[in-house]
Structure formats: C-alpha cells, structure tokens
N, C-alpha and C. Protein backbone atom coordinates (compact mmCIF):
# COMPACT_ATOMS: atom_id res chain seq x y z
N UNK A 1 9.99 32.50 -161.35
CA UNK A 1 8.90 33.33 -160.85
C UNK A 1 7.59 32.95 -161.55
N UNK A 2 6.90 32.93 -160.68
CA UNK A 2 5.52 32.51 -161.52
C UNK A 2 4.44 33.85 -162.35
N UNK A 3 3.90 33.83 -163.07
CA UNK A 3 3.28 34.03 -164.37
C UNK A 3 2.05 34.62 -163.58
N UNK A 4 1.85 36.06 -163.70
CA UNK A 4 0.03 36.70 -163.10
C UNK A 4 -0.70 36.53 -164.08
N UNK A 5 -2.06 36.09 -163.59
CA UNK A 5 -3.07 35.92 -164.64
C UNK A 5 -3.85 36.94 -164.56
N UNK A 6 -4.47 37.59 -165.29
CA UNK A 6 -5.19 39.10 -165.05
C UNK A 6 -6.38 38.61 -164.58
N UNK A 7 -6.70 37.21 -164.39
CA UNK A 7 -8.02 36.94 -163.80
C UNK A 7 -8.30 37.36 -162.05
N UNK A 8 -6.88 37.45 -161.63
CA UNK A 8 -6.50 37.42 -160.86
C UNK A 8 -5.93 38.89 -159.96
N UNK A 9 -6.00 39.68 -160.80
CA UNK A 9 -5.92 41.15 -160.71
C UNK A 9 -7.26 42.05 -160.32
N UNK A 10 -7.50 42.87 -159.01
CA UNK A 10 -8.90 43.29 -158.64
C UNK A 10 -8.44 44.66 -158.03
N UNK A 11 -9.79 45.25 -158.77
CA UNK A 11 -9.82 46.83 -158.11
C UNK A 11 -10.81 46.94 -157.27
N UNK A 12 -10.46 47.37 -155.87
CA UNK A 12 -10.80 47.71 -154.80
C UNK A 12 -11.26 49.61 -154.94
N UNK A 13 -12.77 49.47 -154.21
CA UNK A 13 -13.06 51.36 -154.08
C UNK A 13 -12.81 51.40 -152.10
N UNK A 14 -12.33 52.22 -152.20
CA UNK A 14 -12.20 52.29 -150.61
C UNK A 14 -11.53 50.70 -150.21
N UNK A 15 -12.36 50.01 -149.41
CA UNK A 15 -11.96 48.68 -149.45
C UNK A 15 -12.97 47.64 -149.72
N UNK A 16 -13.40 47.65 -150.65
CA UNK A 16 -14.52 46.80 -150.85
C UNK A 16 -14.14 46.58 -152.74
N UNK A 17 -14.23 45.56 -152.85
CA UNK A 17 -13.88 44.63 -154.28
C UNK A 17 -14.82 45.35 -155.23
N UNK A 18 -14.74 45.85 -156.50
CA UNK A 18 -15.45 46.08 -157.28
C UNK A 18 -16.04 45.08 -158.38
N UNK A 19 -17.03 44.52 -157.87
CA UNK A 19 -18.31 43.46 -158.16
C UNK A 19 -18.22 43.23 -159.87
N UNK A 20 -17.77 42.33 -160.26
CA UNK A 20 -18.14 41.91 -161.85
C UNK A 20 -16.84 42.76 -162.76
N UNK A 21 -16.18 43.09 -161.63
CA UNK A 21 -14.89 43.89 -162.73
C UNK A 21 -14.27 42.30 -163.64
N UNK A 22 -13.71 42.84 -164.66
CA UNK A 22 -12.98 41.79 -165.39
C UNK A 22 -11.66 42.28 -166.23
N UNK A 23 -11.41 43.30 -166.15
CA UNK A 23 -9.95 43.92 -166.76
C UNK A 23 -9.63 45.25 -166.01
N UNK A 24 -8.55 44.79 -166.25
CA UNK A 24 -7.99 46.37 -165.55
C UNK A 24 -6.63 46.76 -166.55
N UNK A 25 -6.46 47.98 -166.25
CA UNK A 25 -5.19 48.69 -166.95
C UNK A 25 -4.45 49.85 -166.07
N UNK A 26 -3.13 49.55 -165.72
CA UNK A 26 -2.39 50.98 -164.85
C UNK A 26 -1.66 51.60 -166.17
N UNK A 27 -2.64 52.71 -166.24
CA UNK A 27 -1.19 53.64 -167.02
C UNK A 27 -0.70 54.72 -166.21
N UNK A 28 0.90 54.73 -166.56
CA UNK A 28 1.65 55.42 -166.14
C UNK A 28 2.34 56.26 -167.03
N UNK A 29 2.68 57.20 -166.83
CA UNK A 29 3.54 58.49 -167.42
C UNK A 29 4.03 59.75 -167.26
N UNK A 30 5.32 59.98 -167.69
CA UNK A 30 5.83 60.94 -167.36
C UNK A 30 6.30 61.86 -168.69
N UNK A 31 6.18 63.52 -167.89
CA UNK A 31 6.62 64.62 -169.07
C UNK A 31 8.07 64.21 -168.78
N UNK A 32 8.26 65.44 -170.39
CA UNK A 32 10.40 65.47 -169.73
C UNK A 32 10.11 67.33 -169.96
N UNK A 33 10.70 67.80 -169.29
CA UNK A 33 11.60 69.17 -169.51
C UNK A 33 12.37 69.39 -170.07
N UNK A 34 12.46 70.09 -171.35
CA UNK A 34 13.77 70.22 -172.68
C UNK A 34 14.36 71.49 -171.75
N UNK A 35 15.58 70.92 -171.77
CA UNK A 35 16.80 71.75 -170.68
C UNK A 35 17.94 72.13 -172.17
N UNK A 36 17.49 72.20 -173.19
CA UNK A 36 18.86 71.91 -174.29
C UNK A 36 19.08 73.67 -174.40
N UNK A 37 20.58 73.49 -174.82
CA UNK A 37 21.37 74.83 -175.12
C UNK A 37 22.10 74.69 -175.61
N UNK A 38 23.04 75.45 -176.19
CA UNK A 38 23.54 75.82 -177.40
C UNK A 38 25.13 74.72 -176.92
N UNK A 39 25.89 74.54 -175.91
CA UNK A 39 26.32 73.33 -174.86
C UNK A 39 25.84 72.08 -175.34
N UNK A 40 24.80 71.94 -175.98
CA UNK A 40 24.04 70.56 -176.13
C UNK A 40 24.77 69.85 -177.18
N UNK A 41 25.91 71.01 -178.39
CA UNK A 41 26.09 70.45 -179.67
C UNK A 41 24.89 69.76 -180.32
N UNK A 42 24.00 70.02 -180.54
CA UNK A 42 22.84 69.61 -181.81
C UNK A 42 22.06 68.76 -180.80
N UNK A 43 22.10 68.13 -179.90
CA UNK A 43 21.25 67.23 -178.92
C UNK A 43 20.25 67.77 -178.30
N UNK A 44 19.35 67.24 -178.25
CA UNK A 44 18.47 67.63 -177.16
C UNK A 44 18.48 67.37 -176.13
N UNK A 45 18.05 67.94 -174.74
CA UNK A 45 18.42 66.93 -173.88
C UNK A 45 17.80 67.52 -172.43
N UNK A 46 16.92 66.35 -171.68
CA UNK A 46 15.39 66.77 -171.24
C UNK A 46 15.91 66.19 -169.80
N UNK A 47 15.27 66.26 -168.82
CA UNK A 47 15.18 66.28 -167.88
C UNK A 47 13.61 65.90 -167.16
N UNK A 48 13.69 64.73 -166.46
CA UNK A 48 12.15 64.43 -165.65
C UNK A 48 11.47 65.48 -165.24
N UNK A 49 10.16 65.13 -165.80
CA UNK A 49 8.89 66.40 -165.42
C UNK A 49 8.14 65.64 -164.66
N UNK A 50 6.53 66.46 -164.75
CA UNK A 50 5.59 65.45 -164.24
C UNK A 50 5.28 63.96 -164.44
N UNK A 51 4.76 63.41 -163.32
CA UNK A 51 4.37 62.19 -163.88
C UNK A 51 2.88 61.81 -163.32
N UNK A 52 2.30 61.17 -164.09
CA UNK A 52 0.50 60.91 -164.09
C UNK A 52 0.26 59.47 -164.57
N UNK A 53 -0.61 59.17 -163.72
CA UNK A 53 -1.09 57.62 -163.65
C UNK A 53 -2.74 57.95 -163.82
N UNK A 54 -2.91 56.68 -164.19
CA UNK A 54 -4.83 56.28 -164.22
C UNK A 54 -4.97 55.00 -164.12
N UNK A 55 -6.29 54.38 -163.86
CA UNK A 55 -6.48 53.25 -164.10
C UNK A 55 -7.79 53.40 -164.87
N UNK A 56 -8.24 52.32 -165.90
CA UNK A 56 -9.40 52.06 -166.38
C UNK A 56 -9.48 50.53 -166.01
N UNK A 57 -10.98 50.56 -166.31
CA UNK A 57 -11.32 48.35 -166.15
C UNK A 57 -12.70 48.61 -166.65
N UNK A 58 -13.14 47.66 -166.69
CA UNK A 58 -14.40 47.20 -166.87
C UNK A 58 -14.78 45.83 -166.65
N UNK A 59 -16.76 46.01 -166.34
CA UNK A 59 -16.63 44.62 -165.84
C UNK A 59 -18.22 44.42 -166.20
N UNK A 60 -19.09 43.18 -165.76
CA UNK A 60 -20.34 43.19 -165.70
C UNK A 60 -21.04 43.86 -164.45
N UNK A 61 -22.22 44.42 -165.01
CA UNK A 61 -23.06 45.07 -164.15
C UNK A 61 -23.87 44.40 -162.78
N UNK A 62 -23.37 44.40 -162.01
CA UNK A 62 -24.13 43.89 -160.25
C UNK A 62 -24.62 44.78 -159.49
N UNK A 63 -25.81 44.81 -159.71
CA UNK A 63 -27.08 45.77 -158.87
C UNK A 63 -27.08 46.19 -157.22
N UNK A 64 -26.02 44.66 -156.89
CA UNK A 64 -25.97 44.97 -155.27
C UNK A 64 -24.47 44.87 -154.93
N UNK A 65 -23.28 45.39 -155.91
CA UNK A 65 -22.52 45.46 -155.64
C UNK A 65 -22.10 47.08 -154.86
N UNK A 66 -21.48 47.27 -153.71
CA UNK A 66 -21.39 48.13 -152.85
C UNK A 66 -20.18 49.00 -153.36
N UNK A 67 -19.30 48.83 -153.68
CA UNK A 67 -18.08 49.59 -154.72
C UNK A 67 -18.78 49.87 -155.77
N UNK A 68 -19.71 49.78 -156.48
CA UNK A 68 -20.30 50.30 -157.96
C UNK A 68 -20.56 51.49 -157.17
N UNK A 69 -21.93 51.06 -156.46
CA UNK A 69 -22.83 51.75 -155.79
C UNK A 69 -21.85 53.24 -155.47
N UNK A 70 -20.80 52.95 -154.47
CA UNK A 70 -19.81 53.96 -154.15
C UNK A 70 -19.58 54.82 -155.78
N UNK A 71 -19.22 54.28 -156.58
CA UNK A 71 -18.60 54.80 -157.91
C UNK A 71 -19.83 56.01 -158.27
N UNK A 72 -20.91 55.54 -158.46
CA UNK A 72 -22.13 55.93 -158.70
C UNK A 72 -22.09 57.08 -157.68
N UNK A 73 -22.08 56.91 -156.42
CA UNK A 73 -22.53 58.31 -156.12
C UNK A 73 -21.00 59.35 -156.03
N UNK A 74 -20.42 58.66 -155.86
CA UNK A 74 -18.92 59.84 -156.12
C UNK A 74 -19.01 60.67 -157.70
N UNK A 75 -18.98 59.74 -158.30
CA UNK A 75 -19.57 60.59 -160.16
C UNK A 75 -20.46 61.35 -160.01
N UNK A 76 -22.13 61.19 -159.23
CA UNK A 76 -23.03 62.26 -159.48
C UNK A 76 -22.37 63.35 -158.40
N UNK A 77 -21.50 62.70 -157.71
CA UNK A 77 -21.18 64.03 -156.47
C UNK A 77 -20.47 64.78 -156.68
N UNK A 78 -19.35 64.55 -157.89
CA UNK A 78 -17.96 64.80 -158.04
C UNK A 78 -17.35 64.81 -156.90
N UNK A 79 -17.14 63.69 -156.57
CA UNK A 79 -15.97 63.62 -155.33
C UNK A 79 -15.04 62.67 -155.50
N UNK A 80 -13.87 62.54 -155.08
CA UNK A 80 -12.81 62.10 -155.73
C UNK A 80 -12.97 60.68 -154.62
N UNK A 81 -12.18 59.34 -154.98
CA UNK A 81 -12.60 57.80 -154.51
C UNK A 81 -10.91 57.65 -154.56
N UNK A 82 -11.26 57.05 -153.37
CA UNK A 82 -9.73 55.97 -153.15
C UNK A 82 -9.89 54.48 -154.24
N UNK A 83 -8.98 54.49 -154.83
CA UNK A 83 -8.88 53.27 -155.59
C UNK A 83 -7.50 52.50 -155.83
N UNK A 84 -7.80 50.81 -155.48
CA UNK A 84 -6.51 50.53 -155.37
C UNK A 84 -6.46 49.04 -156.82
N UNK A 85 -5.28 49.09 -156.93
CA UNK A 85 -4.52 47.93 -158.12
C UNK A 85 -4.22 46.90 -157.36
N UNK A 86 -4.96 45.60 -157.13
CA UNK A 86 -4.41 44.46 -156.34
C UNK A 86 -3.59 43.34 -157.33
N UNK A 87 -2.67 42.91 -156.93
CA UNK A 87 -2.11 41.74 -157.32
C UNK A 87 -2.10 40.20 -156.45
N UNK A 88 -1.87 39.12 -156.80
CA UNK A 88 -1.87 37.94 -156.21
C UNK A 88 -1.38 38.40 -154.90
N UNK A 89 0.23 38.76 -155.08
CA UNK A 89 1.03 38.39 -154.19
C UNK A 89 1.16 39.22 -153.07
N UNK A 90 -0.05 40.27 -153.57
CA UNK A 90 -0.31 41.09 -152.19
C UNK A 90 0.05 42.73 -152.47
N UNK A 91 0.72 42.82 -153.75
CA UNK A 91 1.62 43.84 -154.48
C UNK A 91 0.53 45.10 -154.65
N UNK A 92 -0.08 46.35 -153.94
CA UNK A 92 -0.93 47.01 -154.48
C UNK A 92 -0.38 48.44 -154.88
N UNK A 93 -1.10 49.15 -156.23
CA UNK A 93 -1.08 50.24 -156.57
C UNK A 93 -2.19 50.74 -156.07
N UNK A 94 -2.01 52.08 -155.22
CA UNK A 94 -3.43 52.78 -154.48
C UNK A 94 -3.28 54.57 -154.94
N UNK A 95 -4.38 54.80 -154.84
CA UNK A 95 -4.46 57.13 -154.67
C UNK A 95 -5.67 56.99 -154.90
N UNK A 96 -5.81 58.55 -154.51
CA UNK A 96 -7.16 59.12 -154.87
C UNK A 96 -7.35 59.02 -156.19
N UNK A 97 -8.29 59.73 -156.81
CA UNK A 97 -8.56 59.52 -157.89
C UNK A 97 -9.97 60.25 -158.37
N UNK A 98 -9.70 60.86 -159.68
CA UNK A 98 -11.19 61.72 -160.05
C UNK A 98 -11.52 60.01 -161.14
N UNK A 99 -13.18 60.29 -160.93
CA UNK A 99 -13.83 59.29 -162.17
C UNK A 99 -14.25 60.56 -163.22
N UNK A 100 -13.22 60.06 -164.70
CA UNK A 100 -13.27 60.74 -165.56
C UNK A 100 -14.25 60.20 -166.97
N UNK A 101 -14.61 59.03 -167.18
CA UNK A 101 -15.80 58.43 -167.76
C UNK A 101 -16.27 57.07 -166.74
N UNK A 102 -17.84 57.26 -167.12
CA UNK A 102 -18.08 55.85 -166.22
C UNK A 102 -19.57 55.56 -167.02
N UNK A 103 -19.28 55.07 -168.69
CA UNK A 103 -20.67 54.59 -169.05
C UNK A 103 -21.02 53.09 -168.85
N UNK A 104 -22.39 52.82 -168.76
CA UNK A 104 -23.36 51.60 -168.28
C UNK A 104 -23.54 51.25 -169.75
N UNK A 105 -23.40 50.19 -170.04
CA UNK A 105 -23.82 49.76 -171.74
C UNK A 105 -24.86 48.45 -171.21
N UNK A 106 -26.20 48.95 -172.22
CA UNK A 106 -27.23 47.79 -171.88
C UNK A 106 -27.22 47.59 -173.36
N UNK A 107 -26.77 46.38 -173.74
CA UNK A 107 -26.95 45.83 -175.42
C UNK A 107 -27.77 45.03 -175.50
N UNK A 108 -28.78 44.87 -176.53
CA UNK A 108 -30.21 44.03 -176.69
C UNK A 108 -29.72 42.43 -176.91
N UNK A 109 -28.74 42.32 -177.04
CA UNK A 109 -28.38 40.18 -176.58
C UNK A 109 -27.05 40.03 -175.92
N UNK A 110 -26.68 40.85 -174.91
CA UNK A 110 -25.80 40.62 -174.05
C UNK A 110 -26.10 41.56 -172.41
N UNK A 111 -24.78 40.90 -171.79
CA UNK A 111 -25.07 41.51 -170.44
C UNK A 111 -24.66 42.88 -170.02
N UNK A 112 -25.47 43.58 -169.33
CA UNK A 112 -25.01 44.79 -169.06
C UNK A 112 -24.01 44.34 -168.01
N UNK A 113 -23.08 45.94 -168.98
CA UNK A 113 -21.13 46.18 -168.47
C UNK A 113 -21.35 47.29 -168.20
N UNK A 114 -20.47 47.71 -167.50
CA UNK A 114 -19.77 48.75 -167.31
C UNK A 114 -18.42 48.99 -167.70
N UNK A 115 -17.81 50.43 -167.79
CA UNK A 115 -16.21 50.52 -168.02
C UNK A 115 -16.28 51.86 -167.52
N UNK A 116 -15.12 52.07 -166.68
CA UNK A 116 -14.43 53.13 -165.96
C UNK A 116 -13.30 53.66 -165.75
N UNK A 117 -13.27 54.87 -165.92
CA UNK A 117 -11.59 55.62 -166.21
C UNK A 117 -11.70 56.33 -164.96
N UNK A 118 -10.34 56.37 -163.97
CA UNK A 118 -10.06 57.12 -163.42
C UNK A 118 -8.61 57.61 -163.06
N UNK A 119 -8.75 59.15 -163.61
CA UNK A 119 -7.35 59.68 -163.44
C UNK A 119 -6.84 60.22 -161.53
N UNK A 120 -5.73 59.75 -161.40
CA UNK A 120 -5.13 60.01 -160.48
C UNK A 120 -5.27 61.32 -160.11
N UNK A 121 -5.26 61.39 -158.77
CA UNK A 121 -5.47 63.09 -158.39
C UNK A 121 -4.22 63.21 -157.44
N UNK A 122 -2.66 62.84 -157.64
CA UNK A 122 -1.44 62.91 -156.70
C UNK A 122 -0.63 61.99 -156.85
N UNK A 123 -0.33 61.23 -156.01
CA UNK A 123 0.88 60.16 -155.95
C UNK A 123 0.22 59.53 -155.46
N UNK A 124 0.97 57.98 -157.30
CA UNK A 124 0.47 56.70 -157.31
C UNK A 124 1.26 55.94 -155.81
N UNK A 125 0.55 55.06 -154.95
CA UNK A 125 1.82 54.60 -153.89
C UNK A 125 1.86 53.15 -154.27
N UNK A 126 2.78 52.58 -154.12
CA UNK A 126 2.96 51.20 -154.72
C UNK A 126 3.47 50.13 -153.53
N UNK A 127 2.82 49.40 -152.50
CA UNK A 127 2.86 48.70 -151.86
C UNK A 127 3.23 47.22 -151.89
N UNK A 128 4.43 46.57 -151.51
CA UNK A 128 4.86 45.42 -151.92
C UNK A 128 4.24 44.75 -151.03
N UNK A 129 4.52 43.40 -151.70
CA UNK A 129 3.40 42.39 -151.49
C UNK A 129 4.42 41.85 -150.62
N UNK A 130 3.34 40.56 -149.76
CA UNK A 130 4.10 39.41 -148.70
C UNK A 130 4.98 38.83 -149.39
C-alpha cells in the first residue's frame, strides 16, 4: 500500500478548497460509561459513551481565497460550516461543524497564516475512496 503524504491532504468549506491550508489534524474521541458493581470483583468496567471529533489546520493567508472568505463570515455570524477531510484516494471525513478559534497572525519577517479549530457539531461521516 502506498504511503499518504500530508502534502497531499486538503480541507474543503462547503466545496471549495481552503486556499494556502498546509496541515491538518482529525481528532477523534470517545467517553466510556463506568457501569462497575460490586459483580465487577475489584475491576472497573466501562462501557462506550459519547464520541466527538474536530479538525484543526493551518495555512498561509490568501486574500482571494473563497473558503477563507466563507470561514470569515460564518465566525462573525456564528453559523456553523460544512467541512470536509480529503485524502488522495478519494477517502473523505465530512460534518458540520462550529469554528471554535480562528486567529490571523501577521509577524514582522514572515508571511501571514492563519490556524483554525473546528469542533464537530454531530456525526463525523467517513466516505471511502475510489
């Protein structure tokens, strides 16, 4: 099987590529439910709870990129953005999603970045690739 390069990994807002991204991250996780009783003999012993996903990335700043632009006004709007996890082979992680930080860093001898967190608002769906 061949080897993904994260260069190669892109987050999509709605359907439009998000301009100058350069990393991304899916976290995933789940609670457990402590089900233990006195039956347990000294064990604990839990049972699947919730589970919650996010993605963060960051990337360089593009003035006429149309997915920023989107990001930008969903944050001042608070309105929640479809956002999806692309892979090579076609493999995507997609949901809604609240934007929970989204700062602009302008540093005096480098390029303005951006970096963005957004937590899932439901079920992550995970779409296999061709």
């Amino acid at each position: 099987m061949p080897k993904v390069k994260g260069v190669d990994v892109v987050i999509k807002i709605g359907t439009d590529l998000l301009g100058g991204q350069r990393s991304a991250t899916l976290n995933r996780a789940g609670e457990t439910i402590d089900v233990t009783t006195k039956d347990s003999n000294g064990w604990k012993e839990s049972e699947p709870g919730l589970k919650e996903w996010s993605i963060d990335c960051d990337g360089l700043f593009v003035e006429s990129d149309t997915a920023y632009e989107a990001l930008e006004t969903a944050f001042l709007n608070g309105d929640k953005v479809s956002v999806e996890l692309g892979m090579p082979s076609g493999l995507k992680y997609s949901g809604q999603a609240i934007i929970t930080d989204f700062p602009l860093e302008a540093p005096y001898d480098d390029n303005v970045s951006y970096s963005v967190a957004f937590a899932g608002d439901g079920e992550l769906t995970k779409t296999p690739g061709a």
